[in-house]
Protein backbone atom coordinates (compact mmCIF):
# COMPACT_ATOMS: atom_id res chain seq x y z
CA UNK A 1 57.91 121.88 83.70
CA UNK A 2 59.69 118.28 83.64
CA UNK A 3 60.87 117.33 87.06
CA UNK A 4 64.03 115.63 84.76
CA UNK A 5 65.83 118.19 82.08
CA UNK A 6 68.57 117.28 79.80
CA UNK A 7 71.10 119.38 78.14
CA UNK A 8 72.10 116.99 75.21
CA UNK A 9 70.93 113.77 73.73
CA UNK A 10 74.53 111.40 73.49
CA UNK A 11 74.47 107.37 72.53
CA UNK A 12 74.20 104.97 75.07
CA UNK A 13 77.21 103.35 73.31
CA UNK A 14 79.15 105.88 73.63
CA UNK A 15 78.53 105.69 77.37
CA UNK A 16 80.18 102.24 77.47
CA UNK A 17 83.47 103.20 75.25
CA UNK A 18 84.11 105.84 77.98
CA UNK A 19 83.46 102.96 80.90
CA UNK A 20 85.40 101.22 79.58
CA UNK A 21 88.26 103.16 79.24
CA UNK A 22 88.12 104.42 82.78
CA UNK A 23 88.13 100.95 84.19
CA UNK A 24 90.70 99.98 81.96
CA UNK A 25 92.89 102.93 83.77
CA UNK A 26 91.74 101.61 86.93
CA UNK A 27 92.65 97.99 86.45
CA UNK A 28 95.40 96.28 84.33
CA UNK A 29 93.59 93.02 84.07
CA UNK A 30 90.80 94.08 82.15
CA UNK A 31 90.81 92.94 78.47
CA UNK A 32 88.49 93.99 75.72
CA UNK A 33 87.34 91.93 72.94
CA UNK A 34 85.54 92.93 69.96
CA UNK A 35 84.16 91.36 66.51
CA UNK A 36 85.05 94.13 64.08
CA UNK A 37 82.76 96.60 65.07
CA UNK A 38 85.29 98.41 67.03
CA UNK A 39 84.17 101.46 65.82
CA UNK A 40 80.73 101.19 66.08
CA UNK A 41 81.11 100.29 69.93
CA UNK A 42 83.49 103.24 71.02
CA UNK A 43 86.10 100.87 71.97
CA UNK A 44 88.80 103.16 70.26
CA UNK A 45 90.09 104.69 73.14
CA UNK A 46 90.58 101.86 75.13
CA UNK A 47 92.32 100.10 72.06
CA UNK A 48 94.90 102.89 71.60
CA UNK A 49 95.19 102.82 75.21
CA UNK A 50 95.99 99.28 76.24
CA UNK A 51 96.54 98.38 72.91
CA UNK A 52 98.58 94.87 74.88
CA UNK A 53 94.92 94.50 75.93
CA UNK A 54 92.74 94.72 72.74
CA UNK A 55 92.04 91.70 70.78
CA UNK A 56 90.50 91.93 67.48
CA UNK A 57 88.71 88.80 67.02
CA UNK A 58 86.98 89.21 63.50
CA UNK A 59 83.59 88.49 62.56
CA UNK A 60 84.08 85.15 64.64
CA UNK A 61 81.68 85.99 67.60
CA UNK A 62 81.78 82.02 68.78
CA UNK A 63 85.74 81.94 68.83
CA UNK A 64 85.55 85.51 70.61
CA UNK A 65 82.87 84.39 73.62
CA UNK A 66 85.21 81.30 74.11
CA UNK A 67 88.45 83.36 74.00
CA UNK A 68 87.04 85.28 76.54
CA UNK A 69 86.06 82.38 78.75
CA UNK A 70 89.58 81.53 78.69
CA UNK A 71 90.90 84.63 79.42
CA UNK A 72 88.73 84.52 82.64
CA UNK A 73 90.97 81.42 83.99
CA UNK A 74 94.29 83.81 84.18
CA UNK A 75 92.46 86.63 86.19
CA UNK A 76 91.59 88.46 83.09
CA UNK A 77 88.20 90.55 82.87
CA UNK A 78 87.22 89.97 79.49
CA UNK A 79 84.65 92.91 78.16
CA UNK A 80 83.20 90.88 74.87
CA UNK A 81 81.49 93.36 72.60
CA UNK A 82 79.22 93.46 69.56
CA UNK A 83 75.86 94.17 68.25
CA UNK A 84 73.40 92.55 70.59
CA UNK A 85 71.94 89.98 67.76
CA UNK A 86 75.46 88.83 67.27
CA UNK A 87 76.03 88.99 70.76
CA UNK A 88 73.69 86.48 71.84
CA UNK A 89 71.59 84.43 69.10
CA UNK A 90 74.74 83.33 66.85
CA UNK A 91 76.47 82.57 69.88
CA UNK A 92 74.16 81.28 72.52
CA UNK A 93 75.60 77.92 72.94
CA UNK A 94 79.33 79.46 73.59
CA UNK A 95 77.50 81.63 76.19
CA UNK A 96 75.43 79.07 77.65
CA UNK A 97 78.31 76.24 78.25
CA UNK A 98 81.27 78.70 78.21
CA UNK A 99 80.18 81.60 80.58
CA UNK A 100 77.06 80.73 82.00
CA UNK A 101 77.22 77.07 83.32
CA UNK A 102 80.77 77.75 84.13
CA UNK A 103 80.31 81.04 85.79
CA UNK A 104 83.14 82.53 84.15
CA UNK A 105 83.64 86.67 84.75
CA UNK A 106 83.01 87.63 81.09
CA UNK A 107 81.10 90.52 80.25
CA UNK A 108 79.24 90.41 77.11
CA UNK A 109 78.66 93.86 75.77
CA UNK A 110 75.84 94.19 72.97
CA UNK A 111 75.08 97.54 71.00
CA UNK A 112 72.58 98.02 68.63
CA UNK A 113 69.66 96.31 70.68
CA UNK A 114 65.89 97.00 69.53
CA UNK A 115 64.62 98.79 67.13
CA UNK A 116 66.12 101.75 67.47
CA UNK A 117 69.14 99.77 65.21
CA UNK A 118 66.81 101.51 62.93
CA UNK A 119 67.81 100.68 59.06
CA UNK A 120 69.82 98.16 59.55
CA UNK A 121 66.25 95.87 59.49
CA UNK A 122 65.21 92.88 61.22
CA UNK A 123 68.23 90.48 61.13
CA UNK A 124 70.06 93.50 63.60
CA UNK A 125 67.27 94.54 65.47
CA UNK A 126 67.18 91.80 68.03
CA UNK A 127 64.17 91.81 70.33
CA UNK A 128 64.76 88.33 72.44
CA UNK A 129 67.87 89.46 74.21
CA UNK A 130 67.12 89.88 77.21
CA UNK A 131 64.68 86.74 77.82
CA UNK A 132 67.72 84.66 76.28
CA UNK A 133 70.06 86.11 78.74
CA UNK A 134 67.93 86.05 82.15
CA UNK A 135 67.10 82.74 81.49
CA UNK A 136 70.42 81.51 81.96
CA UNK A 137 71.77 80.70 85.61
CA UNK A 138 74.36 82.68 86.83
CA UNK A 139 73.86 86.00 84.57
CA UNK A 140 73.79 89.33 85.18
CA UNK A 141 71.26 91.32 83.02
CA UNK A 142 71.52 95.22 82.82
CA UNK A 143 69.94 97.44 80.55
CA UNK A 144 70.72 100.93 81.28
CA UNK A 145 68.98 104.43 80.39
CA UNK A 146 71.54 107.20 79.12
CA UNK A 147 74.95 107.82 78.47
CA UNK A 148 75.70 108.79 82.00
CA UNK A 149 74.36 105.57 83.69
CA UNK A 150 75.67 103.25 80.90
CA UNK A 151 79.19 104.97 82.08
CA UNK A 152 78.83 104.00 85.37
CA UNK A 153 77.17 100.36 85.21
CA UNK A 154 79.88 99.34 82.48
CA UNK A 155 82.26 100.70 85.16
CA UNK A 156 80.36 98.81 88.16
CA UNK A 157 80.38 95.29 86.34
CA UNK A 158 84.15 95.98 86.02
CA UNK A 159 84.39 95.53 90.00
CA UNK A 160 81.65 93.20 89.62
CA UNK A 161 82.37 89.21 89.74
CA UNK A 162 80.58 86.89 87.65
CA UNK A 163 79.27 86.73 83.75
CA UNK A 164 77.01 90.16 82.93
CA UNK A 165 75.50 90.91 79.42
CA UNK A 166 74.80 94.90 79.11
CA UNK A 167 72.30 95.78 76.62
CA UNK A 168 72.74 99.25 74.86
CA UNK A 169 71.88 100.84 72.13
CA UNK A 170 72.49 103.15 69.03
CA UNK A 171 70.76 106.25 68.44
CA UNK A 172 71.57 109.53 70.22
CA UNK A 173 68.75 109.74 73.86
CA UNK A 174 68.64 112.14 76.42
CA UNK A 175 71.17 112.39 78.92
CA UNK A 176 69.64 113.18 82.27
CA UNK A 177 71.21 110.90 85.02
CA UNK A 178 74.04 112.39 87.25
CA UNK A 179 77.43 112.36 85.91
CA UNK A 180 78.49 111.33 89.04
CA UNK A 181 76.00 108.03 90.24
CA UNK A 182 76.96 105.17 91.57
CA UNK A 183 75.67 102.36 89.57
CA UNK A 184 73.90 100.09 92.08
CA UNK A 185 73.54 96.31 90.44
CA UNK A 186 69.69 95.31 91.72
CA UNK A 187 68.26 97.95 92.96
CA UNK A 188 65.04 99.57 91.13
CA UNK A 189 65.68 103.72 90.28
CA UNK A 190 62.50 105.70 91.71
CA UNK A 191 61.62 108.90 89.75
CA UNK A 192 58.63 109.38 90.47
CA UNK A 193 56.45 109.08 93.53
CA UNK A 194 52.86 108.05 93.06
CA UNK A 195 49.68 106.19 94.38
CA UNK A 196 47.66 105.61 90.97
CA UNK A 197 49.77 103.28 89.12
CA UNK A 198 53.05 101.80 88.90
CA UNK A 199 55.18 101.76 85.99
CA UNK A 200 58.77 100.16 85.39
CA UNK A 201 60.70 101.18 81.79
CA UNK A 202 63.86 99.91 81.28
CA UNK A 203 66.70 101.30 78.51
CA UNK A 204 65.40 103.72 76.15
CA UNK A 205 61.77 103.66 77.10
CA UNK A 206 62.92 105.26 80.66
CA UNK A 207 62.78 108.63 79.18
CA UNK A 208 59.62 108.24 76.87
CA UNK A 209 57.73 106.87 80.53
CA UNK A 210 59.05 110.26 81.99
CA UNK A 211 57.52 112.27 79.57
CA UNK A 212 54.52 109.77 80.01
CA UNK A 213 54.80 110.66 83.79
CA UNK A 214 54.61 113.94 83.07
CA UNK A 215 51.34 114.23 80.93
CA UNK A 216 49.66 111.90 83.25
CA UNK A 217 49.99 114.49 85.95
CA UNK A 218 48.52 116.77 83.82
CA UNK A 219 45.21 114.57 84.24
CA UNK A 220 45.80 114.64 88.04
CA UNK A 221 47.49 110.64 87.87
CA UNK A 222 50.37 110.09 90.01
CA UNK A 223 52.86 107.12 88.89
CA UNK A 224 55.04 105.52 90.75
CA UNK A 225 57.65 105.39 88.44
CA UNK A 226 60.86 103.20 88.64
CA UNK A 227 63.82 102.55 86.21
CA UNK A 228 64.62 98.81 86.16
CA UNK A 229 68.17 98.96 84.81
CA UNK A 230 68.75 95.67 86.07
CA UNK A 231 66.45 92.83 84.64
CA UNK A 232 68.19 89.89 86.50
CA UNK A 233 68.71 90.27 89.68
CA UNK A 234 65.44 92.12 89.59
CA UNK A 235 64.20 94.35 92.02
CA UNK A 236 60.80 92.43 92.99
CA UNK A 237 60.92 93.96 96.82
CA UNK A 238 60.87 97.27 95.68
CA UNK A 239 58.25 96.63 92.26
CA UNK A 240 56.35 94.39 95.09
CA UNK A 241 55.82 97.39 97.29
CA UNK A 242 55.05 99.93 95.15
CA UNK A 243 52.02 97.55 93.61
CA UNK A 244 50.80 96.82 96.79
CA UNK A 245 50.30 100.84 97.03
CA UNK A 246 49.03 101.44 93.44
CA UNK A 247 47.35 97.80 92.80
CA UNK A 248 48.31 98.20 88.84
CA UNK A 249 51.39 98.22 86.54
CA UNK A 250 52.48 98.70 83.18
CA UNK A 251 55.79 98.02 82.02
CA UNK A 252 57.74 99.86 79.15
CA UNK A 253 60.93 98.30 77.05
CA UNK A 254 62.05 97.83 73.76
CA UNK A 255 61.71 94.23 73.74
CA UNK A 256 59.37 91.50 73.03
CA UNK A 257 57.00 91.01 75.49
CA UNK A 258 57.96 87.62 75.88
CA UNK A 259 61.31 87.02 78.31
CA UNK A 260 62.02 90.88 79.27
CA UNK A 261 60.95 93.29 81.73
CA UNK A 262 57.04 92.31 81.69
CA UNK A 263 58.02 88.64 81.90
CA UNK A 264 59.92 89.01 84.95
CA UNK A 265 58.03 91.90 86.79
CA UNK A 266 54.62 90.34 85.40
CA UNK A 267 55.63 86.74 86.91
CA UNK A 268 56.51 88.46 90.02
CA UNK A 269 53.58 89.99 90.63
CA UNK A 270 51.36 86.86 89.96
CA UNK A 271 53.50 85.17 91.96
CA UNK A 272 53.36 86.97 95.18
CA UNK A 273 50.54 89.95 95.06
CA UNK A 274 48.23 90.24 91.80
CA UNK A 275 47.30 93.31 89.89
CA UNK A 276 46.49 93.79 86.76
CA UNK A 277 48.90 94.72 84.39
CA UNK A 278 49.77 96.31 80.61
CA UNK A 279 52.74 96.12 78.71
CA UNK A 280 54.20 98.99 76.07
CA UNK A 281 56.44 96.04 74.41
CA UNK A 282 56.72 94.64 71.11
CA UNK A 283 53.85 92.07 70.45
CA UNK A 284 55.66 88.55 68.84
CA UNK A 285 57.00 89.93 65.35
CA UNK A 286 60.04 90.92 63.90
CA UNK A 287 61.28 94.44 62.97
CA UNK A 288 61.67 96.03 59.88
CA UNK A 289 63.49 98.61 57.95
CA UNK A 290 62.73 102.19 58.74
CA UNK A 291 64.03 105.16 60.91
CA UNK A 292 63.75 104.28 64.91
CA UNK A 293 61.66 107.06 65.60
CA UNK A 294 59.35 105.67 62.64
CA UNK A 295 60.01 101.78 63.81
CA UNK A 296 59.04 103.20 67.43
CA UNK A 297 55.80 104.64 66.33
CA UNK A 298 54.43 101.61 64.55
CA UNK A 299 55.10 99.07 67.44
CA UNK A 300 53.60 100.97 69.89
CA UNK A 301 57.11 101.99 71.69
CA UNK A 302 55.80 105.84 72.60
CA UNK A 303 54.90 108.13 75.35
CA UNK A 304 51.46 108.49 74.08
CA UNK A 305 51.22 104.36 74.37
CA UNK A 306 52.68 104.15 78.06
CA UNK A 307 49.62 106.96 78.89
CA UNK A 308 46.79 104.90 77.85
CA UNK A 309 48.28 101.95 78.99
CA UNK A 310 48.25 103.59 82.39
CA UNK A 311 44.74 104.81 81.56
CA UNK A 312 43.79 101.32 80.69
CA UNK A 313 44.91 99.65 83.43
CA UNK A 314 43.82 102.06 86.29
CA UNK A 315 39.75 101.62 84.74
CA UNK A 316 41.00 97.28 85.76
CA UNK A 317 41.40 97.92 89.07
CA UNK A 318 39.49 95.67 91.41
């Protein structure tokens, strides 16, 4: 039996609507922004709420990321939020010069990241997010696993000063992180405890490496197993130990492999104690139309792939 169970599968969105609206109860100053998908974001509550504090921007993501910018220089706490393509690629520049270079305490909040956007096709499903976002100085990047911990880490970056993007996500996923956690910005979630391999998911891949977990046990394999719901700052004192114990890693996200959680943990490796290394990520292409559980399948984005990736990458050992 599972050392994790869940008793429902819930939206990760849905996890930051309800943030959301408890910090907004919490603090008068924060502000939520959102490009007509207000809706599709769970931002309902909070705009019925603090309805002073709601401003419906349009489909005019650009104007919205600098209205929040401004917002910032009152002692607002602007929570900007979209789909994650939208969030980011149509308005990189506004991000970049506006939020970014001039460290201003926006928090950019993008649904309907990967795949798992499902039919919506390749236009929505945005798979560079993350690399554009850690690449910029100054920002936060947190990607977090259920509805319970995207509760608490929108709730966190509330309290939390400087510019943040938080990547979730659509479909419904297991819930199995307390109700209660404290959302710790930086530090690496262990678990599991192993010696034969390391492996870091991040998002909606943590649950698929559990099961993965799981059925490697099965074959006698111990991971060390860590959720990395925080890209940038990431956690390389923590990864760095655990490889130093296993001496291989594979790392598991719905992203492309180039700029997310392989880029940064595979860099940090090579940088300071080499193993070898395989990714579960998607492989520089662009999505398509389909179901996410059939979009998942195709690129490789499955328990069954994070097993023989650990497979593989044990046999490299030196």
């Amino acid at each position: 039996m599972s050392k994790y169970t869940y008793t429902e599968k819930k939206d990760t969105r849905s996890g930051f609507g309800a943030g959301l609206f408890e910090a907004g109860k919490k603090n008068e100053n924060i502000v939520a922004l959102c490009a007509d998908l207000t809706g599709s974001l769970k931002m309902n509550d909070f705009e019925k709420a603090f309805p002073e504090r709601f401003f419906q921007a349009g489909i005019a993501e650009a104007n919205m990321t600098g209205t929040a910018a401004g917002l910032t220089i009152g002692g607002k706490i602007p929570f900007a939020g979209t789909f994650a393509g939208f969030a980011t690629g149509r308005v990189y520049d506004q991000i970049r010069q506006s939020v970014a270079y001039s460290n201003k305490n926006v928090k950019i909040c993008a649904s309907h990241a990967g795949l798992t956007l499902g039919e919506d096709g390749a236009t929505h499903q945005i798979l560079e997010d993350l690399g554009l976002m850690k690449m910029l100085p100054n920002m936060t990047v947190i990607c977090p696993c259920d509805y319970n911990q995207t509760k608490a880490a929108t709730m966190a970056i509330a309290e939390f000063e400087g510019p943040v993007y938080l990547r979730f996500g659509r479909p419904a996923v297991p819930n199995f992180t307390d109700p209660d956690q404290k959302f710790e910005i930086g530090k690496a979630q262990q678990l599991y405890e192993g010696s034969d391999v390391t492996i870091l998911a991040t998002g909606h891949m943590v649950w698929k490496a559990i099961e993965a977990c799981e059925l490697l046990l099965a074959k006698g394999i111990k991971a060390d197993l860590f959720n990395i719901h925080t890209i940038k700052p990431f956690d390389a004192k923590t990864v760095l130990s655990s490889v130093k114990k296993t001496r291989a890693l594979v790392c598991a996200e719905e992203h492309m492999l180039n700029g997310g959680l392989t880029d940064i943990a595979v860099q940090t490796t090579a940088l300071n104690f080499p193993v070898p290394a395989e990714a579960v990520a998607v492989f520089d292409t662009f999505g398509e139309s389909g179901t996410p559980d059939q979009l998942m399948e195709k690129y490789g984005l499955t328990t069954e792939n994070i097993v023989n990736a650990a497979e593989k990458v044990i046999k490299r050992k030196l």
